[in-house]
C-alpha atoms as a PDB file:
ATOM      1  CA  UNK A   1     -70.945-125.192  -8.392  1.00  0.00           C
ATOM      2  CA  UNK A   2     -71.475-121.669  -6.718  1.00  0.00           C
ATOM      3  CA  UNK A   3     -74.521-123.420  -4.972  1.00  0.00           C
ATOM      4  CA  UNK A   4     -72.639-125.927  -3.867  1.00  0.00           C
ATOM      5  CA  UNK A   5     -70.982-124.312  -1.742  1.00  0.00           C
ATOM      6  CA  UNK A   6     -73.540-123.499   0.099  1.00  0.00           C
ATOM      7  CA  UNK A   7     -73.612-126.797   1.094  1.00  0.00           C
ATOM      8  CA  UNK A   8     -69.695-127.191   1.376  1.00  0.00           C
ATOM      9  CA  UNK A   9     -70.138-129.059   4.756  1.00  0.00           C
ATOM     10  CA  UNK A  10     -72.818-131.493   3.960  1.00  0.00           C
ATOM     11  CA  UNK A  11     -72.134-133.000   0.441  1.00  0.00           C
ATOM     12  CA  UNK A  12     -70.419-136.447   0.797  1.00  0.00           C
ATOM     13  CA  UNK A  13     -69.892-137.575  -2.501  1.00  0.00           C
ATOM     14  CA  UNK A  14     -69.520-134.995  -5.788  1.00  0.00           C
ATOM     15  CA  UNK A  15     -69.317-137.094  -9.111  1.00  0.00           C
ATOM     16  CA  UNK A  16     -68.498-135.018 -12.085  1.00  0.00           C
ATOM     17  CA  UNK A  17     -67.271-137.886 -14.214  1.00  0.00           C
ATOM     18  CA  UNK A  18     -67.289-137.535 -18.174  1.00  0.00           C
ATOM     19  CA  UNK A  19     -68.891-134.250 -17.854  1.00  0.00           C
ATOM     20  CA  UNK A  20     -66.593-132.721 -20.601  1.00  0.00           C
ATOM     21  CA  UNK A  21     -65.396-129.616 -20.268  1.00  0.00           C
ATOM     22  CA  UNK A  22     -63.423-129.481 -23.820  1.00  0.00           C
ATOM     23  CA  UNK A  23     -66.375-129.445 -25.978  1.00  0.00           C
ATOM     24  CA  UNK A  24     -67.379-125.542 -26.680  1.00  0.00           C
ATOM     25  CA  UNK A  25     -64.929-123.975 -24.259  1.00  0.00           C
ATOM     26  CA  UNK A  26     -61.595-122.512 -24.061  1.00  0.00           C
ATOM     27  CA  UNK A  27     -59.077-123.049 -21.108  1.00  0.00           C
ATOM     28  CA  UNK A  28     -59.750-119.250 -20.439  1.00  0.00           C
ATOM     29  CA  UNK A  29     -63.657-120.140 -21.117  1.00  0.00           C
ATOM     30  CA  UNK A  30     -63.324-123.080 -18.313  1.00  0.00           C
ATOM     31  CA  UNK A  31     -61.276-120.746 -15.313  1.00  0.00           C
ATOM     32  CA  UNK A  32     -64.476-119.894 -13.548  1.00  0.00           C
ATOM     33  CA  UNK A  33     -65.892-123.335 -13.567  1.00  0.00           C
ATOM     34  CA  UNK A  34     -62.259-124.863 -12.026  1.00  0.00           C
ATOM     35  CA  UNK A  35     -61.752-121.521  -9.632  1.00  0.00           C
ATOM     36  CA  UNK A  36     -65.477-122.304  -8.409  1.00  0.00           C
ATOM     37  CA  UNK A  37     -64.392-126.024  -8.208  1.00  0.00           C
ATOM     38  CA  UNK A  38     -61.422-125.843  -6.190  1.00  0.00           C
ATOM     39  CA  UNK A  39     -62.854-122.970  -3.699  1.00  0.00           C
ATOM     40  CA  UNK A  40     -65.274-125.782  -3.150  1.00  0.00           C
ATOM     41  CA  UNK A  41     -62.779-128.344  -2.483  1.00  0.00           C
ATOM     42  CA  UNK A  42     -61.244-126.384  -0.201  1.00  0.00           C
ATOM     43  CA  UNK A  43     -64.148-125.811   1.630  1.00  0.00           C
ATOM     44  CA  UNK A  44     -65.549-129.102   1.902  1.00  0.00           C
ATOM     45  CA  UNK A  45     -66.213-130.526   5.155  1.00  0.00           C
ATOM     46  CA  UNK A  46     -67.418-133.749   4.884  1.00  0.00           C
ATOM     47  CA  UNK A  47     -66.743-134.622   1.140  1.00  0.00           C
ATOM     48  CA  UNK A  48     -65.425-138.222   1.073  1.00  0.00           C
ATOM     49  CA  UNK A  49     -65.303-139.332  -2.333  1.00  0.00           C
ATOM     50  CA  UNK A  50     -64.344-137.437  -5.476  1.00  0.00           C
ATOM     51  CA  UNK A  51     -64.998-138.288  -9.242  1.00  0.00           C
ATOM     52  CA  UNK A  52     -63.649-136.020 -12.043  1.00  0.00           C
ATOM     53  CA  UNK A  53     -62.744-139.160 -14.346  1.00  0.00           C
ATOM     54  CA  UNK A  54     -62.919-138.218 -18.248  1.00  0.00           C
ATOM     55  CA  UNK A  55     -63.203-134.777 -17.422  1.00  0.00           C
ATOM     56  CA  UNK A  56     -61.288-133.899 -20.272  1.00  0.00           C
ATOM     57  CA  UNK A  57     -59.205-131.276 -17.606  1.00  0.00           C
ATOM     58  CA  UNK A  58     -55.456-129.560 -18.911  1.00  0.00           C
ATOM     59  CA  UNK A  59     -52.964-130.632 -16.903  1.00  0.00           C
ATOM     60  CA  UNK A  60     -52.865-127.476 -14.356  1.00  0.00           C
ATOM     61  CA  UNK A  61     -56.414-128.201 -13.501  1.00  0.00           C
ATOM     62  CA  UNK A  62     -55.865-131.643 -12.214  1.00  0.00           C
ATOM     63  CA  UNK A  63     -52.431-130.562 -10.292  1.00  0.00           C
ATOM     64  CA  UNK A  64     -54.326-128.219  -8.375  1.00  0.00           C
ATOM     65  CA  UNK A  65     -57.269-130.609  -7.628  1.00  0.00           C
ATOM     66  CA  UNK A  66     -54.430-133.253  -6.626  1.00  0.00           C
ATOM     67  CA  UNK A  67     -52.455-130.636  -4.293  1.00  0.00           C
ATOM     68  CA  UNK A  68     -55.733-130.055  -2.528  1.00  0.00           C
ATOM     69  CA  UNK A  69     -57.215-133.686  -2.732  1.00  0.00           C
ATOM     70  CA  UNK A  70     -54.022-134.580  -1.230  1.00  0.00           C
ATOM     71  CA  UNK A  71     -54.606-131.503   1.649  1.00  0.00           C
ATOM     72  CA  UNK A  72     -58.240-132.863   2.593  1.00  0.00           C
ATOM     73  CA  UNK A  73     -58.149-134.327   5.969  1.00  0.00           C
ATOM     74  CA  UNK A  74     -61.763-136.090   4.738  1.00  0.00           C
ATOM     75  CA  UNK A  75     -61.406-137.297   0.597  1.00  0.00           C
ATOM     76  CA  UNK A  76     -60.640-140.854   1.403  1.00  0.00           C
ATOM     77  CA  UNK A  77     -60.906-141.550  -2.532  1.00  0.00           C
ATOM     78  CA  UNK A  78     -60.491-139.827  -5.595  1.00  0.00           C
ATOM     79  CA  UNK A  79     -61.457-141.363  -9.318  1.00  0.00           C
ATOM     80  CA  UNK A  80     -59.393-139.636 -11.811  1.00  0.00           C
ATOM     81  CA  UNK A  81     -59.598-142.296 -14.457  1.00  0.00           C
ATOM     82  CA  UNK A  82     -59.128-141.356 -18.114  1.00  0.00           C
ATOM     83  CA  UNK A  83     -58.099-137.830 -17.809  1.00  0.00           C
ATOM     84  CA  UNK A  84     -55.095-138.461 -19.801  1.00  0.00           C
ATOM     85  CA  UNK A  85     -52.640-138.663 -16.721  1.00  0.00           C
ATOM     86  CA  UNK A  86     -49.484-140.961 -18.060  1.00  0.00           C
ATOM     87  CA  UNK A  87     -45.995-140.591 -18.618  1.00  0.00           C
ATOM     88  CA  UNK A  88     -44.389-137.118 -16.600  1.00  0.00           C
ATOM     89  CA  UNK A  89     -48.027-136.445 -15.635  1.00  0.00           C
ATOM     90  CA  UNK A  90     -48.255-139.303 -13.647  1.00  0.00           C
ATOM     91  CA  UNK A  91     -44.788-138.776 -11.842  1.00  0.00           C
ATOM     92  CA  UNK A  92     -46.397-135.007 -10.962  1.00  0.00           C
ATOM     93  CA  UNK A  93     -49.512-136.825  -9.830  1.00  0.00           C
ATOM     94  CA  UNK A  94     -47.826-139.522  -7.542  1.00  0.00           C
ATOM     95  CA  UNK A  95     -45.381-137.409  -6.087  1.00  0.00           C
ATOM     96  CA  UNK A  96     -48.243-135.124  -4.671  1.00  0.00           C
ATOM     97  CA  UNK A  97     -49.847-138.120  -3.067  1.00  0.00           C
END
């Protein structure tokens, strides 16, 4: 993701669906990957669509990728299908959009 943000204000569509991130790491193990992640959603100019479904993400992950999804003047869409977001999550997740 560090070379993508090179290209911060020319990538349209990013989908990292069911690219797990639980298999061989830690949460600590995963920080850089989600730090690089969200410094590129910040970033992103022209990003319009968004998939992180099955991501296998903890739950402060996909908070902060909501707070900024929800920020983005250009993500018209966001798939965050099978991430495990139910019950309180999904009252977090709502309220931020």
């Amino acid at each position: 993701l560090d070379s993508l943000s090179t290209a911060s204000d020319r990538i349209r569509h990013l989908d990292l669906s069911y690219n797990s991130l639980n298999r061989h790491d830690t949460p600590e193990d995963q920080q850089p990957f989600i730090q690089s992640l969200t410094d590129f959603l910040k970033k992103a100019k022209s990003l319009t669509h968004f998939l992180i479904s099955g991501m296998e993400l903890q739950v402060e992950p996909i908070l902060e990728i909501c707070e900024i999804i929800a920020d983005s003047p250009t993500i018209l869409s966001a798939h965050l299908s099978d991430l495990g977001i139910m019950n309180e999550l999904a009252d977090e997740v709502l309220d931020i959009f």
